[in-house]
C-alpha atoms as a PDB file:
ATOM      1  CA  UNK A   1       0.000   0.000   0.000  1.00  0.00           C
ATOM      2  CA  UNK A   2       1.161   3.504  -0.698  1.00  0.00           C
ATOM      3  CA  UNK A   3       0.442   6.624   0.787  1.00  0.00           C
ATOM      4  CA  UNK A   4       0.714   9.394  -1.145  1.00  0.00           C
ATOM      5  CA  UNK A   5       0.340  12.353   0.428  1.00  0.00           C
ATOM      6  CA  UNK A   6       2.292  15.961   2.767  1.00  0.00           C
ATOM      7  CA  UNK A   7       3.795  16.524   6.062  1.00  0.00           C
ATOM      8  CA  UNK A   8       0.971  13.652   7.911  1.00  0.00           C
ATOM      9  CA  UNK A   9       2.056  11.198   5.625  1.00  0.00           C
ATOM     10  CA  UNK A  10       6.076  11.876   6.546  1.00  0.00           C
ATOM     11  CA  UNK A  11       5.085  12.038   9.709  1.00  0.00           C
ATOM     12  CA  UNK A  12       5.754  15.845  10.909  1.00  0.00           C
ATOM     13  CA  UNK A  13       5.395  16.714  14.778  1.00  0.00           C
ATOM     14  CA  UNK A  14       5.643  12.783  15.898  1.00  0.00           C
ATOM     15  CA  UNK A  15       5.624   8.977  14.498  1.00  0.00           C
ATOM     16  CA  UNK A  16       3.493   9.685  12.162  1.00  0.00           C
ATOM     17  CA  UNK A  17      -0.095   7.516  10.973  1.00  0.00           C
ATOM     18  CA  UNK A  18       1.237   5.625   8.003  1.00  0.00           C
ATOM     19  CA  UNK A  19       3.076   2.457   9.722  1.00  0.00           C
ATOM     20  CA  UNK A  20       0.714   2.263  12.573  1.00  0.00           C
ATOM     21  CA  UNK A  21      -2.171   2.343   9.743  1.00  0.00           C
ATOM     22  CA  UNK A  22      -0.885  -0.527   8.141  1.00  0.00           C
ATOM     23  CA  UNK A  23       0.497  -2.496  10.835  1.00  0.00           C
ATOM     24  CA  UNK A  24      -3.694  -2.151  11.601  1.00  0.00           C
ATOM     25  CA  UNK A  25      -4.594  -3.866   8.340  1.00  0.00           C
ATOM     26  CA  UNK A  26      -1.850  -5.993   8.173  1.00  0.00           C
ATOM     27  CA  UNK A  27      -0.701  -4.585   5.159  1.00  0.00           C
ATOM     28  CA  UNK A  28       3.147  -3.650   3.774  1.00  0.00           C
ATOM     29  CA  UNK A  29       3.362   0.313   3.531  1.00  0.00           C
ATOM     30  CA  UNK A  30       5.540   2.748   1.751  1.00  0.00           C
ATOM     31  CA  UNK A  31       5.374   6.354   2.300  1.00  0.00           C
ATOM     32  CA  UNK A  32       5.166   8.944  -0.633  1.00  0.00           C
ATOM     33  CA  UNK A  33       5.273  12.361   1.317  1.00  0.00           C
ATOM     34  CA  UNK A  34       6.073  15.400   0.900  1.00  0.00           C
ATOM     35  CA  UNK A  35       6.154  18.111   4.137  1.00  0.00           C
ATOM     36  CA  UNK A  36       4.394  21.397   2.727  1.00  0.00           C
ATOM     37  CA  UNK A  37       2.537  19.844  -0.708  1.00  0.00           C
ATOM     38  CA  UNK A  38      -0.783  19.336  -1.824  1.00  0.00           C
ATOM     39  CA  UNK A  39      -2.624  18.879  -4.915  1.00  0.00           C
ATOM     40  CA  UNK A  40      -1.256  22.080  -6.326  1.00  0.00           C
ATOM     41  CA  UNK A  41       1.140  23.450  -3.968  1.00  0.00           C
ATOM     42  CA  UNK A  42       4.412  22.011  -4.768  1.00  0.00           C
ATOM     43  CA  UNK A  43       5.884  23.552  -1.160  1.00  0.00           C
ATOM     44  CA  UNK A  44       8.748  26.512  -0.792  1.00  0.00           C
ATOM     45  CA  UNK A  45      11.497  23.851  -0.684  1.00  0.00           C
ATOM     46  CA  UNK A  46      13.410  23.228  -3.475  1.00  0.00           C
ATOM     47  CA  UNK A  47      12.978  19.636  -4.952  1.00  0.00           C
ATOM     48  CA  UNK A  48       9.496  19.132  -3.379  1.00  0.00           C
ATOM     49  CA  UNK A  49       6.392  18.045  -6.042  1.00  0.00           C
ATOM     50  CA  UNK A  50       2.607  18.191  -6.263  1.00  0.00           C
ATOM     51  CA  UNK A  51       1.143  14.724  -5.591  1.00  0.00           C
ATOM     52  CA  UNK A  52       1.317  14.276  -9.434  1.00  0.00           C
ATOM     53  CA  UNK A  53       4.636  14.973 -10.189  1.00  0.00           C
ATOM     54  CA  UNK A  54       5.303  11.627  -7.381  1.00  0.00           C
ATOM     55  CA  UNK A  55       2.947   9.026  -9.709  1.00  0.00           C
ATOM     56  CA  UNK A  56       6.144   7.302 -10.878  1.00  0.00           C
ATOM     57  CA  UNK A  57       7.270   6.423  -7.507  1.00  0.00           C
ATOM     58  CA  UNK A  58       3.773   5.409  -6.133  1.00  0.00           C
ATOM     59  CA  UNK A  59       3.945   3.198  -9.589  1.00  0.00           C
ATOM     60  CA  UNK A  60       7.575   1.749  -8.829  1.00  0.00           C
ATOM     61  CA  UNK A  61       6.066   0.274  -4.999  1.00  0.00           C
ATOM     62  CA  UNK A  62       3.936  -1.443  -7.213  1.00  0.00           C
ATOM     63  CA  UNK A  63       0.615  -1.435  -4.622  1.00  0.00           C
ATOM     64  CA  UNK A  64      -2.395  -2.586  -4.189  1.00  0.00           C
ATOM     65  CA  UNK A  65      -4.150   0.235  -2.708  1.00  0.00           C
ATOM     66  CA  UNK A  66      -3.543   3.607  -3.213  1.00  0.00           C
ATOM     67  CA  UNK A  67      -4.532   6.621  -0.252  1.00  0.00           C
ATOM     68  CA  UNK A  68      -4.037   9.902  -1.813  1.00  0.00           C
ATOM     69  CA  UNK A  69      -3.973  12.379   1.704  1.00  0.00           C
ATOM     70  CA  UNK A  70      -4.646  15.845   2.303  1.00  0.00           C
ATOM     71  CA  UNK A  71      -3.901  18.670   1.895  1.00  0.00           C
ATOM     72  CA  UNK A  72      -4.088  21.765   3.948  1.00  0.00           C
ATOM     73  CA  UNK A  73      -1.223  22.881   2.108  1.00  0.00           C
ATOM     74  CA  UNK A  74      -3.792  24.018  -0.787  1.00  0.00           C
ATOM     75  CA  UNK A  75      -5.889  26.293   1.494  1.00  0.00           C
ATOM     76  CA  UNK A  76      -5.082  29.525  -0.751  1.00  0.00           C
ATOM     77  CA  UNK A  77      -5.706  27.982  -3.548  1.00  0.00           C
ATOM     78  CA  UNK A  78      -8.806  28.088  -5.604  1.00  0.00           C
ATOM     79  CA  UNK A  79     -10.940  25.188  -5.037  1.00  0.00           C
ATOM     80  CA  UNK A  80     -11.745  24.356  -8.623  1.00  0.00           C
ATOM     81  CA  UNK A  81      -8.277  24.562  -9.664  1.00  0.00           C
ATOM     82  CA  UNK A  82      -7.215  22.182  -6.764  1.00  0.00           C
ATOM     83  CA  UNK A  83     -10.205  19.758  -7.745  1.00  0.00           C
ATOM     84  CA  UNK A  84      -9.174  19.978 -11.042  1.00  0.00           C
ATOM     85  CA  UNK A  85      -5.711  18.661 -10.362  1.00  0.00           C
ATOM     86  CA  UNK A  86      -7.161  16.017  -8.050  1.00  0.00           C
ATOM     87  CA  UNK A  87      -9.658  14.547 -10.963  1.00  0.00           C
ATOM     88  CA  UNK A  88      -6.079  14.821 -13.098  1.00  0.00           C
ATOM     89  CA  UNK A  89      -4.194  12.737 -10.425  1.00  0.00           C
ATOM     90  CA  UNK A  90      -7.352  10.212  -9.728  1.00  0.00           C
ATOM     91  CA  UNK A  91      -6.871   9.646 -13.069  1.00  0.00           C
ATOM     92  CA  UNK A  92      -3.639   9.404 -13.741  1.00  0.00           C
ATOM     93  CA  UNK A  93      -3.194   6.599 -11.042  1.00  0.00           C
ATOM     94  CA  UNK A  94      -5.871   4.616 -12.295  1.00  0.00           C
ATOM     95  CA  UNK A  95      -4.371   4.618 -15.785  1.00  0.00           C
ATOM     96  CA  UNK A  96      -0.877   3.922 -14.573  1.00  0.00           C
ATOM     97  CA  UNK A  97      -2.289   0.736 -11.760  1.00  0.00           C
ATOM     98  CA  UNK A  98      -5.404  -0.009 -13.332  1.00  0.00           C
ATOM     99  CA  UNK A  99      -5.609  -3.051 -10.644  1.00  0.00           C
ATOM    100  CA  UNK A 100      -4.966  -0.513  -7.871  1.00  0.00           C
ATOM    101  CA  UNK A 101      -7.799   0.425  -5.406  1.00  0.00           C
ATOM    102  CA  UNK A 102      -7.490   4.049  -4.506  1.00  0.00           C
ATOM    103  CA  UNK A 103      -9.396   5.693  -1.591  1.00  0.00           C
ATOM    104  CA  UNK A 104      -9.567   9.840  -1.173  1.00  0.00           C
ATOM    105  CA  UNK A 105      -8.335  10.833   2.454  1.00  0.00           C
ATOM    106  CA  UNK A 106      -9.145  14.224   3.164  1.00  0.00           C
ATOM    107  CA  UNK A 107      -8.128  17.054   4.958  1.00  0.00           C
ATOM    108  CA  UNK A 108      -8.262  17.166   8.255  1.00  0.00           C
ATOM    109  CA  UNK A 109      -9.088  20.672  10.149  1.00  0.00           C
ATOM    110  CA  UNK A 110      -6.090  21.683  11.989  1.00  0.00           C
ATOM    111  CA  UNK A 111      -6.654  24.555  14.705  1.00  0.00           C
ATOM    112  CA  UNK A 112      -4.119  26.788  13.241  1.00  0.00           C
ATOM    113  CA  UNK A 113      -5.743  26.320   9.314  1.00  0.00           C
ATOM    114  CA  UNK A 114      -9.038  28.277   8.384  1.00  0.00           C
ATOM    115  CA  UNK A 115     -11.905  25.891   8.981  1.00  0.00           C
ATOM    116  CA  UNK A 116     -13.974  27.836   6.221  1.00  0.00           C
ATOM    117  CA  UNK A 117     -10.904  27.290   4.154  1.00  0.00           C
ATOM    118  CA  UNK A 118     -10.568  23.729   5.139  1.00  0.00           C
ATOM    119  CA  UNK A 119     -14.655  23.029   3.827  1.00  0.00           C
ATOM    120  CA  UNK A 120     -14.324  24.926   0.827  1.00  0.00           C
ATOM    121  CA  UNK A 121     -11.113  22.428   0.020  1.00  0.00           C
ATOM    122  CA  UNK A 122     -12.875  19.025   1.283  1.00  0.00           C
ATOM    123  CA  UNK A 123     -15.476  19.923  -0.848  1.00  0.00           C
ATOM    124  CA  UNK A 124     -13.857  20.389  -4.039  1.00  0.00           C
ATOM    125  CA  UNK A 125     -11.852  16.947  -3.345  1.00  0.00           C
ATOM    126  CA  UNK A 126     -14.861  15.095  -2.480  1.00  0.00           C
ATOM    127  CA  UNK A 127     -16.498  16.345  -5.839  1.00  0.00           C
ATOM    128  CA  UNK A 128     -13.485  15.036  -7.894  1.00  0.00           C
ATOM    129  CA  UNK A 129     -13.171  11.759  -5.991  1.00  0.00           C
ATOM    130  CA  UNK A 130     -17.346  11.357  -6.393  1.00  0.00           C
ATOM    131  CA  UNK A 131     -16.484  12.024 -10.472  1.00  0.00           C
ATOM    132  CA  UNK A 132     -13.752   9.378 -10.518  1.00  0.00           C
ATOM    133  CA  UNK A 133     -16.231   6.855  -8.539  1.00  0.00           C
ATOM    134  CA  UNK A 134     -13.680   6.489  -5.809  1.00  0.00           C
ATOM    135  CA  UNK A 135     -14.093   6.440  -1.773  1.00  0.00           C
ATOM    136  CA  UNK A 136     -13.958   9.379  -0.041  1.00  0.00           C
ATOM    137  CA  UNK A 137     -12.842   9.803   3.975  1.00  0.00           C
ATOM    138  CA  UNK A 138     -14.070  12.724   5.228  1.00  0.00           C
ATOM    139  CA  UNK A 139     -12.075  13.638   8.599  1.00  0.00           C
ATOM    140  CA  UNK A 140     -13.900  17.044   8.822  1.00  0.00           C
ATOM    141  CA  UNK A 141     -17.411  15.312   9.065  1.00  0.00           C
ATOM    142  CA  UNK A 142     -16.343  12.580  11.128  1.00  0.00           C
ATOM    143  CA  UNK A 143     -14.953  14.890  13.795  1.00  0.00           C
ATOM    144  CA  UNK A 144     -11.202  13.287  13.653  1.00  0.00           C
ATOM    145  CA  UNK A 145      -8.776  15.072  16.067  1.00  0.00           C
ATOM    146  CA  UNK A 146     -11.147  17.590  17.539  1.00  0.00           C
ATOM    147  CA  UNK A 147     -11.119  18.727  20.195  1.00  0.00           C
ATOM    148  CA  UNK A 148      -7.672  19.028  19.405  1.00  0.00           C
ATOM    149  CA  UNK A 149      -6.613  19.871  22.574  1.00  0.00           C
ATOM    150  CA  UNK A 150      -3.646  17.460  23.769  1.00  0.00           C
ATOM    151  CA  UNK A 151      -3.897  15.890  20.314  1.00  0.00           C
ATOM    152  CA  UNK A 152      -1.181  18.808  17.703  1.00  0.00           C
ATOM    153  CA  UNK A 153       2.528  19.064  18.592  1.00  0.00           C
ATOM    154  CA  UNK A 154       2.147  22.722  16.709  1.00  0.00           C
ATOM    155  CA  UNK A 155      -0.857  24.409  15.203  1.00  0.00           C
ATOM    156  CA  UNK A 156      -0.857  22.220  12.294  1.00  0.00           C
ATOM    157  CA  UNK A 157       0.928  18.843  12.702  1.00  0.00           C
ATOM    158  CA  UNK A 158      -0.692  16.024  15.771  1.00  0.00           C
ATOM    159  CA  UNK A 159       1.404  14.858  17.819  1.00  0.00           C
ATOM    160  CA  UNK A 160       2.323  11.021  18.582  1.00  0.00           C
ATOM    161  CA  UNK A 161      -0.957  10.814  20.272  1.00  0.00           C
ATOM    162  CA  UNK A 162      -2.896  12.366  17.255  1.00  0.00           C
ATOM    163  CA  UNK A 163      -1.394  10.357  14.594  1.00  0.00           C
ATOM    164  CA  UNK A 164      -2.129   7.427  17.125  1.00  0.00           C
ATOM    165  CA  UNK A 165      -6.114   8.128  16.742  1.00  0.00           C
ATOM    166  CA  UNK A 166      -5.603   9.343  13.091  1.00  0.00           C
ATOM    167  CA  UNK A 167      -3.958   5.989  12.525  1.00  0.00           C
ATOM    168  CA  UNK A 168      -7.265   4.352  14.208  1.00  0.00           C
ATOM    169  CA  UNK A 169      -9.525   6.012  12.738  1.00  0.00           C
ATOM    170  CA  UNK A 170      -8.286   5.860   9.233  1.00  0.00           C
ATOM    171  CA  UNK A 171      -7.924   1.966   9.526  1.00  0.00           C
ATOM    172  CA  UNK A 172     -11.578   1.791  10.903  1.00  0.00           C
ATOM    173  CA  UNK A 173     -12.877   3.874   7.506  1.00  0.00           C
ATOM    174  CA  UNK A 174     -11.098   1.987   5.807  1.00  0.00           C
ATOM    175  CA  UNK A 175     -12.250  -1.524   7.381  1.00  0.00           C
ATOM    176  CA  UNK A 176     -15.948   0.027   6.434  1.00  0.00           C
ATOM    177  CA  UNK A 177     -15.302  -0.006   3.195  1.00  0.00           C
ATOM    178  CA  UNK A 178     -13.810  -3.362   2.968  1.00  0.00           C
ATOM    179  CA  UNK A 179     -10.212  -3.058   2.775  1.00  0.00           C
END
């Protein structure tokens, strides 16, 4: 399984969710993260991509399921343009591992991040995975890390005991819809 994703997937302010997630499901992980990215935000740091300029090495781990995360890095951008280069990516992956499940993970709602912004974003990724006919997690509606007191190590990024419950409650979505 790959996850393909920013600074939650690398694992920013603690262990991170990804091997925790899969050690859940039993399943063999690689990491494809990127601190500061997103569907259209490529970061500040030189050498850092948008989650499509990464399909070759999500294609090289060869996986069987695919969870494309995030990103809060895109609030500022316009939603349509962002959902646009998420229907571009869904599609992408699905021509390059046409045998490949992929499942949408969205944002979650930091409390340093605009929660208006943060909507407006889930939104426009939840239309584009609904186009592609692919499973969406919605962390926003299902209340993940909030109160987020005790849960961030900054503003933005959980802590080891926030990627602990992101890490359980990603593997119990994911258990609902059969993986």
């Amino acid at each position: 399984m790959v996850f393909l994703g920013d600074s939650y997937t690398v694992g920013v302010g603690g262990t991170g969710y990804v091997a925790r997630t899969a050690a859940e499901l039993g399943w063999v992980a690689y990491a494809q993260g990127e601190s500061g990215t997103g569907y259209r935000n490529p970061s500040t740091t030189p050498g850092q991509t948008v989650f499509g300029d990464r399909i070759a090495g999500v294609v090289a781990a060869d996986p069987d399921v695919v969870v494309v995360q995030g990103s809060t890095n895109d609030v500022g951008e316009r939603p349509r343009l962002v959902q646009a280069a998420a229907t571009d990516l869904y599609a992408a992956l699905h021509t390059a591992l046409p045998a490949a499940r992929l499942v949408v993970l969205g944002p979650l709602s930091p409390p340093d991040v605009d929660a208006g912004a943060v909507l407006a974003l889930r939104d426009a990724l939840a239309a584009a995975a609904s186009a592609a006919g692919l499973p969406y997690i919605d962390p926003v509606a299902g209340g993940w890390l909030t109160p987020p007191d005790g849960l961030f190590a900054d503003g933005l990024h959980p802590n080891d005991a926030g990627y602990a419950q992101l890490s359980d409650d990603l593997a119990a979505a994911l258990h609902r819809l059969g993986y």
